[in-house]
Protein backbone atom coordinates (compact mmCIF):
# COMPACT_ATOMS: atom_id res chain seq x y z
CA UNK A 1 0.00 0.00 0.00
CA UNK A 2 2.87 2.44 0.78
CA UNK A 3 4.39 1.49 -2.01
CA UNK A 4 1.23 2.42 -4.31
CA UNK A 5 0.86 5.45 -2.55
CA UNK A 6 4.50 6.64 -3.21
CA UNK A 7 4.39 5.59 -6.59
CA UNK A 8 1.28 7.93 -7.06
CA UNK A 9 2.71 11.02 -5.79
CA UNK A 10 5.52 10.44 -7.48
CA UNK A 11 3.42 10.76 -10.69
CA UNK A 12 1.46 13.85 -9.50
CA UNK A 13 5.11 15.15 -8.78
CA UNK A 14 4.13 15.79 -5.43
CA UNK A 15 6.31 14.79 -1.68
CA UNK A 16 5.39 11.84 0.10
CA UNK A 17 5.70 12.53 3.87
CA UNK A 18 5.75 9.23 6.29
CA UNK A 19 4.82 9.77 10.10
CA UNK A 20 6.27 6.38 12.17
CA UNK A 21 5.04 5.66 15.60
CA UNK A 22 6.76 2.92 17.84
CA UNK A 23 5.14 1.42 20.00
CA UNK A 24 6.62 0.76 23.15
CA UNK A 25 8.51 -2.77 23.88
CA UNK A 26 6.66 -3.96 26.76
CA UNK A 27 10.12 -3.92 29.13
CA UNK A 28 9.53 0.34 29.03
CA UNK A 29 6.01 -0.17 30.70
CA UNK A 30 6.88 -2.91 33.42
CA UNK A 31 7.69 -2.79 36.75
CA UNK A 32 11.93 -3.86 36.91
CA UNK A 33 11.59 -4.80 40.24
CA UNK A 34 8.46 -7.42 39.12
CA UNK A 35 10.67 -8.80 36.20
CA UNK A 36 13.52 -9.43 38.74
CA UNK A 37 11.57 -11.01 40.57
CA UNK A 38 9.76 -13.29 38.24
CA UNK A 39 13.23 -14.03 36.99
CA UNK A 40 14.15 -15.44 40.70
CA UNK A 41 10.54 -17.28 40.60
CA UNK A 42 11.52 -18.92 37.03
CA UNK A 43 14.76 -20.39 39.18
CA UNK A 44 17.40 -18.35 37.66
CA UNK A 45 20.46 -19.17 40.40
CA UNK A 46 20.85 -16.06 42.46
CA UNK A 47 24.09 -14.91 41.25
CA UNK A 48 22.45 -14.88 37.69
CA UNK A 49 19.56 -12.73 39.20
CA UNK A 50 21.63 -10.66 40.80
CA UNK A 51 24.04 -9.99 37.82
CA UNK A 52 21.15 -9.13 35.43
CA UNK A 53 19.60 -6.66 38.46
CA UNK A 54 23.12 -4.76 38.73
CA UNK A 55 22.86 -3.91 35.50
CA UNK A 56 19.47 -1.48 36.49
CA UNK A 57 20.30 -0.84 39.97
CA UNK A 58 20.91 3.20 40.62
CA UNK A 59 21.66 3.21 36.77
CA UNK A 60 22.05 7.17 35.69
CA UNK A 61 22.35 9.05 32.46
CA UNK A 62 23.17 12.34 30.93
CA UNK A 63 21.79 13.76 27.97
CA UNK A 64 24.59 15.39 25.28
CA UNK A 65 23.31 18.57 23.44
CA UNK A 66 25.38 20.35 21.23
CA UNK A 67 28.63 19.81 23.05
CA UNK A 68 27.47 19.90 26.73
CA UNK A 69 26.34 17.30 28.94
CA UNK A 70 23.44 17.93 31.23
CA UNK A 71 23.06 16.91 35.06
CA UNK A 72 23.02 13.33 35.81
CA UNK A 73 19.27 11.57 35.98
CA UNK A 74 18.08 8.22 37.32
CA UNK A 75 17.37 6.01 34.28
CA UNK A 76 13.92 4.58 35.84
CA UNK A 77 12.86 2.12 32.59
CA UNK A 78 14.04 1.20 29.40
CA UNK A 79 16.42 -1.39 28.01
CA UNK A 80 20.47 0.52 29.05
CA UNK A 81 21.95 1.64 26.07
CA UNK A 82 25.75 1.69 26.03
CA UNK A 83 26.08 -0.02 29.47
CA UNK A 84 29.49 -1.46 29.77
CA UNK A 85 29.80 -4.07 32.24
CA UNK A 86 32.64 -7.24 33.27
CA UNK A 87 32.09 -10.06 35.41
CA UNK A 88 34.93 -12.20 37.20
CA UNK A 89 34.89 -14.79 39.88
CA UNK A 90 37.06 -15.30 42.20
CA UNK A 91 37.66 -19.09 44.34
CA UNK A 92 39.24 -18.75 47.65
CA UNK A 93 39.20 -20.25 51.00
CA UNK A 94 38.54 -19.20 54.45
CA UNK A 95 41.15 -16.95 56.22
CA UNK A 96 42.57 -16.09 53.10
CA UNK A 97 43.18 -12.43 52.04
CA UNK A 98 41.90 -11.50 48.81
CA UNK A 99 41.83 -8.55 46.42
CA UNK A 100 38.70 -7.70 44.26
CA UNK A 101 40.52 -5.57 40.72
CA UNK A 102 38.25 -3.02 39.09
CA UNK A 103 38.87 -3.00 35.33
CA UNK A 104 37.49 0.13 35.69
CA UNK A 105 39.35 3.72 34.98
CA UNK A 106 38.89 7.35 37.03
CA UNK A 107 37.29 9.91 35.09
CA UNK A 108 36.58 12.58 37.49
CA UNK A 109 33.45 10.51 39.12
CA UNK A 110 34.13 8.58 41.96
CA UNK A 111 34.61 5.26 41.79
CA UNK A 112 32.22 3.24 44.61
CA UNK A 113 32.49 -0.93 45.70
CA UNK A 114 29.42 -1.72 46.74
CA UNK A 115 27.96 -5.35 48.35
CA UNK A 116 24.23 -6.97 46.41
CA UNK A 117 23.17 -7.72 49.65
CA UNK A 118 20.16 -8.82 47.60
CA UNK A 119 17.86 -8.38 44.26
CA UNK A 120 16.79 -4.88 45.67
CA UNK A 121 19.12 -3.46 47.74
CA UNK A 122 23.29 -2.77 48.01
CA UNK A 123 25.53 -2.40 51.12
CA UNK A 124 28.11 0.85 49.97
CA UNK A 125 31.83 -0.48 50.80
CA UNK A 126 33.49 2.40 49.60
CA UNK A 127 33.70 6.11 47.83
CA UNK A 128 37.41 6.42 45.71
CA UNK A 129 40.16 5.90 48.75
CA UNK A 130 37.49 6.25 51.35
CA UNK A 131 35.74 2.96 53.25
CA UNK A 132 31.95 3.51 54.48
CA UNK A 133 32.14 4.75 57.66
CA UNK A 134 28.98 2.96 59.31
CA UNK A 135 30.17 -0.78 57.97
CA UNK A 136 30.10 -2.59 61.04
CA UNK A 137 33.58 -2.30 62.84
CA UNK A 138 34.37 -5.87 62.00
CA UNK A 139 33.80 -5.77 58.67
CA UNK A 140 35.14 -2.38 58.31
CA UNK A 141 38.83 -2.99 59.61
CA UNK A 142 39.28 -5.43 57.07
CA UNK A 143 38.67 -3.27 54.19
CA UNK A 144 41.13 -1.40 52.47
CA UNK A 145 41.14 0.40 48.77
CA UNK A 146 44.88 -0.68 46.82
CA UNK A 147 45.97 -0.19 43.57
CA UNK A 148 43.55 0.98 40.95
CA UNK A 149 40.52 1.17 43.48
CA UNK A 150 40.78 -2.04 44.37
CA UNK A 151 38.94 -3.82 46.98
CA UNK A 152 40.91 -5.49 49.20
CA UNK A 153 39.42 -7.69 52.22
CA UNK A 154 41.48 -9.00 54.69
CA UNK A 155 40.81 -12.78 56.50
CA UNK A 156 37.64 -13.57 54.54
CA UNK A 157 34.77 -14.83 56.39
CA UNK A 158 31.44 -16.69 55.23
CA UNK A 159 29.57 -14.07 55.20
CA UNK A 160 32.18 -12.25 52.66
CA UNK A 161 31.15 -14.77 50.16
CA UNK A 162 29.09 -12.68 47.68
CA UNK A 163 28.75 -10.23 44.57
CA UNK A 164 30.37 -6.78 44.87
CA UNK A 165 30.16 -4.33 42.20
CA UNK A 166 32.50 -1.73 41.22
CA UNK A 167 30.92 1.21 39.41
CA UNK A 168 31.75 4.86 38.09
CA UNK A 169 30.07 7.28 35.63
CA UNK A 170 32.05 8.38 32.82
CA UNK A 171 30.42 10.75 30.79
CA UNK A 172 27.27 10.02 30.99
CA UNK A 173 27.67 6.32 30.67
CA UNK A 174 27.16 3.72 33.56
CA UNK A 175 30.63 1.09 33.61
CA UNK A 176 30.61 -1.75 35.68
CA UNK A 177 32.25 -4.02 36.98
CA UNK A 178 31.20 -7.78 38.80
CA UNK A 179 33.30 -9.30 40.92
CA UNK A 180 31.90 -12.74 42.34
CA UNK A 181 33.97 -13.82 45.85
CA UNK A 182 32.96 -17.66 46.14
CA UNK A 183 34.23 -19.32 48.98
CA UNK A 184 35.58 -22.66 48.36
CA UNK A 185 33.42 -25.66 50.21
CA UNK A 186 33.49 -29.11 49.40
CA UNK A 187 30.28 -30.85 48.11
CA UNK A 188 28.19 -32.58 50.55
CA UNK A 189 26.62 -35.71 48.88
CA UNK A 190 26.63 -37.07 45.84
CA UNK A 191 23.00 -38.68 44.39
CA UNK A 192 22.38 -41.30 41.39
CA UNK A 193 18.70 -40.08 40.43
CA UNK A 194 16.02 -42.98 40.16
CA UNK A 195 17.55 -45.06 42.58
CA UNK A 196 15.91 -47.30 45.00
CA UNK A 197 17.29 -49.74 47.07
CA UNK A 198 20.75 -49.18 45.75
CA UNK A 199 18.85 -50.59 41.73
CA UNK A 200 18.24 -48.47 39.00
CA UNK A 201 15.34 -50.12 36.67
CA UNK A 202 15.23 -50.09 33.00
CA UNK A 203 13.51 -52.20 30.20
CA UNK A 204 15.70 -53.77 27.51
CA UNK A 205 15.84 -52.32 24.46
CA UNK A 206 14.56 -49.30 25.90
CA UNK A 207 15.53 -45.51 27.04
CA UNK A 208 18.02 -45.84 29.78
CA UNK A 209 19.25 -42.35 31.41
CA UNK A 210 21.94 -42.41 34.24
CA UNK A 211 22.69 -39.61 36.22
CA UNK A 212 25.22 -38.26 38.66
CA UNK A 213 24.89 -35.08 40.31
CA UNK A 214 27.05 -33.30 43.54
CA UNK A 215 25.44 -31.52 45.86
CA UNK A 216 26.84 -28.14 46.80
CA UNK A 217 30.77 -27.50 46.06
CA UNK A 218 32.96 -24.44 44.86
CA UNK A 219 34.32 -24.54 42.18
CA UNK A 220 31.79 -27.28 40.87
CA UNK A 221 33.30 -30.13 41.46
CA UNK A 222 34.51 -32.73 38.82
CA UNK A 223 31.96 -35.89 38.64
CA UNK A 224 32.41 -39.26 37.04
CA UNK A 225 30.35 -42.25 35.83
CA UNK A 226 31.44 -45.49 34.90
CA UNK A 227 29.26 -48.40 34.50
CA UNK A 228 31.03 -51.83 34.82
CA UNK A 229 31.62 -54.14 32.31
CA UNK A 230 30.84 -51.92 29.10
CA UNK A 231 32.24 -49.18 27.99
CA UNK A 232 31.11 -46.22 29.65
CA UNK A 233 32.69 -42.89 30.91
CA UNK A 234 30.93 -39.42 31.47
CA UNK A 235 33.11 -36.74 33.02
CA UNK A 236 31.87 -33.34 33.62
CA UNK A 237 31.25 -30.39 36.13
CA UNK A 238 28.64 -30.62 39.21
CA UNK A 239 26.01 -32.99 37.30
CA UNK A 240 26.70 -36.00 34.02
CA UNK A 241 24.39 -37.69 32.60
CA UNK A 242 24.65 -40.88 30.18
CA UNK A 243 21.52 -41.57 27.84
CA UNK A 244 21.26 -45.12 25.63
CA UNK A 245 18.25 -45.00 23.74
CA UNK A 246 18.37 -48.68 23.49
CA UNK A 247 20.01 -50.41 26.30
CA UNK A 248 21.05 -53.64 25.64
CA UNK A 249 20.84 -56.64 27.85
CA UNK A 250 24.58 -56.72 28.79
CA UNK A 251 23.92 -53.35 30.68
CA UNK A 252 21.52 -55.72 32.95
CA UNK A 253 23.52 -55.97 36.58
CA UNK A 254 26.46 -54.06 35.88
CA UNK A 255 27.67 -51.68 38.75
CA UNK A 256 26.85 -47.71 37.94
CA UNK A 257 29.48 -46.07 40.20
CA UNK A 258 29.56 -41.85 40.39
CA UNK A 259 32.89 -40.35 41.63
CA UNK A 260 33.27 -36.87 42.51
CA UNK A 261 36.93 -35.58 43.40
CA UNK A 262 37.08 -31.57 44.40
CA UNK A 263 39.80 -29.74 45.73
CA UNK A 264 39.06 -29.76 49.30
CA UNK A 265 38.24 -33.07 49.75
CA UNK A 266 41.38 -35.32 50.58
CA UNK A 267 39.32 -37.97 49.71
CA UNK A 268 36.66 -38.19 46.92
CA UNK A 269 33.23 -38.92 46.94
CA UNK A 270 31.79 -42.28 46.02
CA UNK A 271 28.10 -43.85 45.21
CA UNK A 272 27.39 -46.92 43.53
CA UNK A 273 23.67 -48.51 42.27
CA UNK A 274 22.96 -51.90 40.28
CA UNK A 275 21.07 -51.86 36.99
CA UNK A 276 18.61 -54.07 36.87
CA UNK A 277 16.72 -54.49 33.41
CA UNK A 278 13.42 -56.21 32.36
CA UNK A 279 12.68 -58.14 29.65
CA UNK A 280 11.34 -57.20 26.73
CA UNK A 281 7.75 -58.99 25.98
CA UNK A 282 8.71 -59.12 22.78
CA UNK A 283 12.23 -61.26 24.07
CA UNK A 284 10.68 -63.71 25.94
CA UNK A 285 7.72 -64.50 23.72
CA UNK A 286 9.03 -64.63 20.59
CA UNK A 287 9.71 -68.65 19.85
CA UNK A 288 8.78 -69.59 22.86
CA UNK A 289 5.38 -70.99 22.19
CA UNK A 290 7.51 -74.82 23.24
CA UNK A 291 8.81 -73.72 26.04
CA UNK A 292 8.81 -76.95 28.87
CA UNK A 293 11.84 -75.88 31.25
CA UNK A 294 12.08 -72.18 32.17
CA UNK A 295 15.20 -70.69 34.33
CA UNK A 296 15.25 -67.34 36.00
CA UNK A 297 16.22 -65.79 38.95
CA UNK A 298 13.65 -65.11 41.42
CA UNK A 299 13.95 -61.08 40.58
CA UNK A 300 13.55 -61.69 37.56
CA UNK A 301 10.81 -64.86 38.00
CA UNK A 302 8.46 -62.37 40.51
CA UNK A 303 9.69 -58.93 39.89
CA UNK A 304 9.55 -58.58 36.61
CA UNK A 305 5.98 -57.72 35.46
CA UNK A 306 6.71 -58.28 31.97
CA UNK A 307 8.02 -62.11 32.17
CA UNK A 308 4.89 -62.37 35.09
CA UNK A 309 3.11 -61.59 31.80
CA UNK A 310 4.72 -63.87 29.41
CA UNK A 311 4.60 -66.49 31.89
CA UNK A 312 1.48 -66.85 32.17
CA UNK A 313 0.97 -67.40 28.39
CA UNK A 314 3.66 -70.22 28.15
CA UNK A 315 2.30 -74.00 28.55
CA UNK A 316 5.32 -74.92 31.30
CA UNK A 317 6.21 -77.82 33.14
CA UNK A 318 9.25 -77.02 35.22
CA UNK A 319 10.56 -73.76 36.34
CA UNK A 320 14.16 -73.93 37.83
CA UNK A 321 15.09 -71.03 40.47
CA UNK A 322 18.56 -69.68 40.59
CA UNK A 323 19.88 -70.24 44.07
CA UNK A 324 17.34 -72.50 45.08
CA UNK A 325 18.42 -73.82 48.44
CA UNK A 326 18.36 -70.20 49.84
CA UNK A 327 14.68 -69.65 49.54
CA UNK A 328 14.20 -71.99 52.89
CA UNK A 329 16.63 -70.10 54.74
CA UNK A 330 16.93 -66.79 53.35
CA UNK A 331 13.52 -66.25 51.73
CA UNK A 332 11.24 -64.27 54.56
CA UNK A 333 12.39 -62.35 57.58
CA UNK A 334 14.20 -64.04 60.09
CA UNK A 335 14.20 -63.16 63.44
CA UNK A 336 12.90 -59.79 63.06
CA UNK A 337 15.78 -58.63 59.98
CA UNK A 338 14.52 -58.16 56.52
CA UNK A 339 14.65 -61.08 53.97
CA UNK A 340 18.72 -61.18 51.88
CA UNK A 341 17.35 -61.55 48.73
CA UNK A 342 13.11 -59.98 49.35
CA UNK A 343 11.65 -61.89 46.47
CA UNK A 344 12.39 -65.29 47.51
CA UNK A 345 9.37 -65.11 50.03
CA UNK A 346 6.89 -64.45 46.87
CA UNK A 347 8.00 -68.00 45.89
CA UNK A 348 5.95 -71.05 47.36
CA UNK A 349 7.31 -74.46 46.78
């Protein structure tokens, strides 16, 4: 249509005049503080939340007009334009002493260190040279500005563990700098997901998925799964998972053993589980419409819903039971303890 139109004027000889209106994105019209928030909902880890929150937290501007800048204004909604920010984190230990390095240069505006004590609020550490005044006194005498405004604290604590930001406004644009102190625990526990009583179930010929994952630990720590007998090895940071869209049956009780090792742990973490896979319907049934002699374990004979199944369709007339002579003895609970090997008491001679 605007094409036609131009084209039209054109031949009359006469200006074609275009008025454009924008409407606004829908960031420019929301609350910040509801988006933050919804971000931290959505399960965004904190330091992620916090990071993208810095970027809008007592943001300012100027406004350049024909060679001079006007007085500095709170930017209050809008996407930043021309924000320059850096992030780096930094791994050490309790008791250690630790300098924070702003990559950022003096320009006549002070440079500040400030603490996200959370997603809507900031503890000020320091103005240039000077350290905040009303810091708590224990905090406070372990503060110190070096180098090029650098934050230095002295015998780091827990509670030191955190984001601090180093800021300055150089003509008219915000620059920023993150600087993540993490201090280094070990993890606490290391999990195998979809594991119960030490088995991990599966169907032959069907989706397998093994997983590691460490709980807690900084730097993420290094994990490792193995699985006996084939060839298996996942390495990776904090969580590894192995997929096989088709297990086959040699994966059926091999040993699925998740390692973690981290750098405060003298010794490394350790967790092991026992696959245990059912037949496939198709596997037991197929050819075995003769079938006089059947031999199976007594998981595999009672726990197994699928050869339950199959079983029941087969015209037998012996069934032999691995380990036989321990159903008498080890079959039910004895004196009070749990059955060795449960499914032996589902078995009636």
């Amino acid at each position: 249509m605007i094409d036609e139109f131009e084209k039209e004027n054109k031949d009359l000889k006469k200006p074609t005049i275009l008025g454009m209106i924008d409407a606004k994105p829908a960031f420019d019209v929301v609350r910040r503080s509801n988006l933050i928030r919804k971000l931290h909902h959505l399960g965004l880890s904190e330091q992620s939340v916090l990071l993208i929150d810095s970027l809008y937290t007592n943001a300012t501007t100027k406004i350049k007009w024909n060679g001079q800048l006007s007085e500095s204004f709170d930017i209050e909604q809008g996407v930043q334009q021309g924000l320059t920010q850096t992030t780096k984190e930094y791994f050490h230990k309790l008791g250690d002493n630790v300098i924070l390095l702003c990559t950022i240069e003096k320009a006549g505006n002070p440079i500040e260190w400030v603490l996200q004590f959370n997603i809507s609020s900031n503890i000020p550490y320091s103005s240039d040279n000077n350290i905040n005044p009303f810091l708590p006194e224990e905090i406070r005498k372990r503060l110190s500005i070096v180098g090029n405004y650098d934050l230095q604290i002295s015998t780091i604590k827990t509670d030191d563990g955190g984001s601090y930001e180093c800021t300055s406004n150089k003509n008219g644009v915000l620059e920023k700098h993150l600087a993540i102190l993490s201090i280094v625990t070990p993890p606490t526990e290391i999990l195998i997901q979809n594991v119960q009583d030490n088995k991990v179930s599966g169907t032959e010929g069907q989706i397998l998925a093994l997983n590691c994952t460490a709980l807690g630990g900084k730097p993420p720590p290094v994990v490792k799964l193995t699985v006996s007998g084939v060839s298996v090895l996942v390495t990776g940071n904090q969580s590894v998972q192995y997929t096989n869209r088709q297990v086959p049956r040699d994966f059926d009780r091999q040993t699925v053993t998740c390692t973690v090792n981290h750098s405060e742990s003298s010794t490394a973490f350790m967790k092991t589980a026992m696959i245990y896979l059912n037949c496939s319907s198709s596997d037991i049934s197929e050819g075995m419409t003769d079938v006089n002699i059947f031999y199976a374990s007594p998981e595999t004979l009672v726990g197994d819903p699928i050869c339950r199944e199959v079983l029941q369709t087969l015209n037998l007339t012996t069934i032999v039971i691995d380990d036989f002579h321990t159903i008498a003895t080890w079959g039910g609970d004895i004196d009070g303890k749990p059955a060795f090997r449960k499914w032996f008491q589902y078995i009636h001679m």
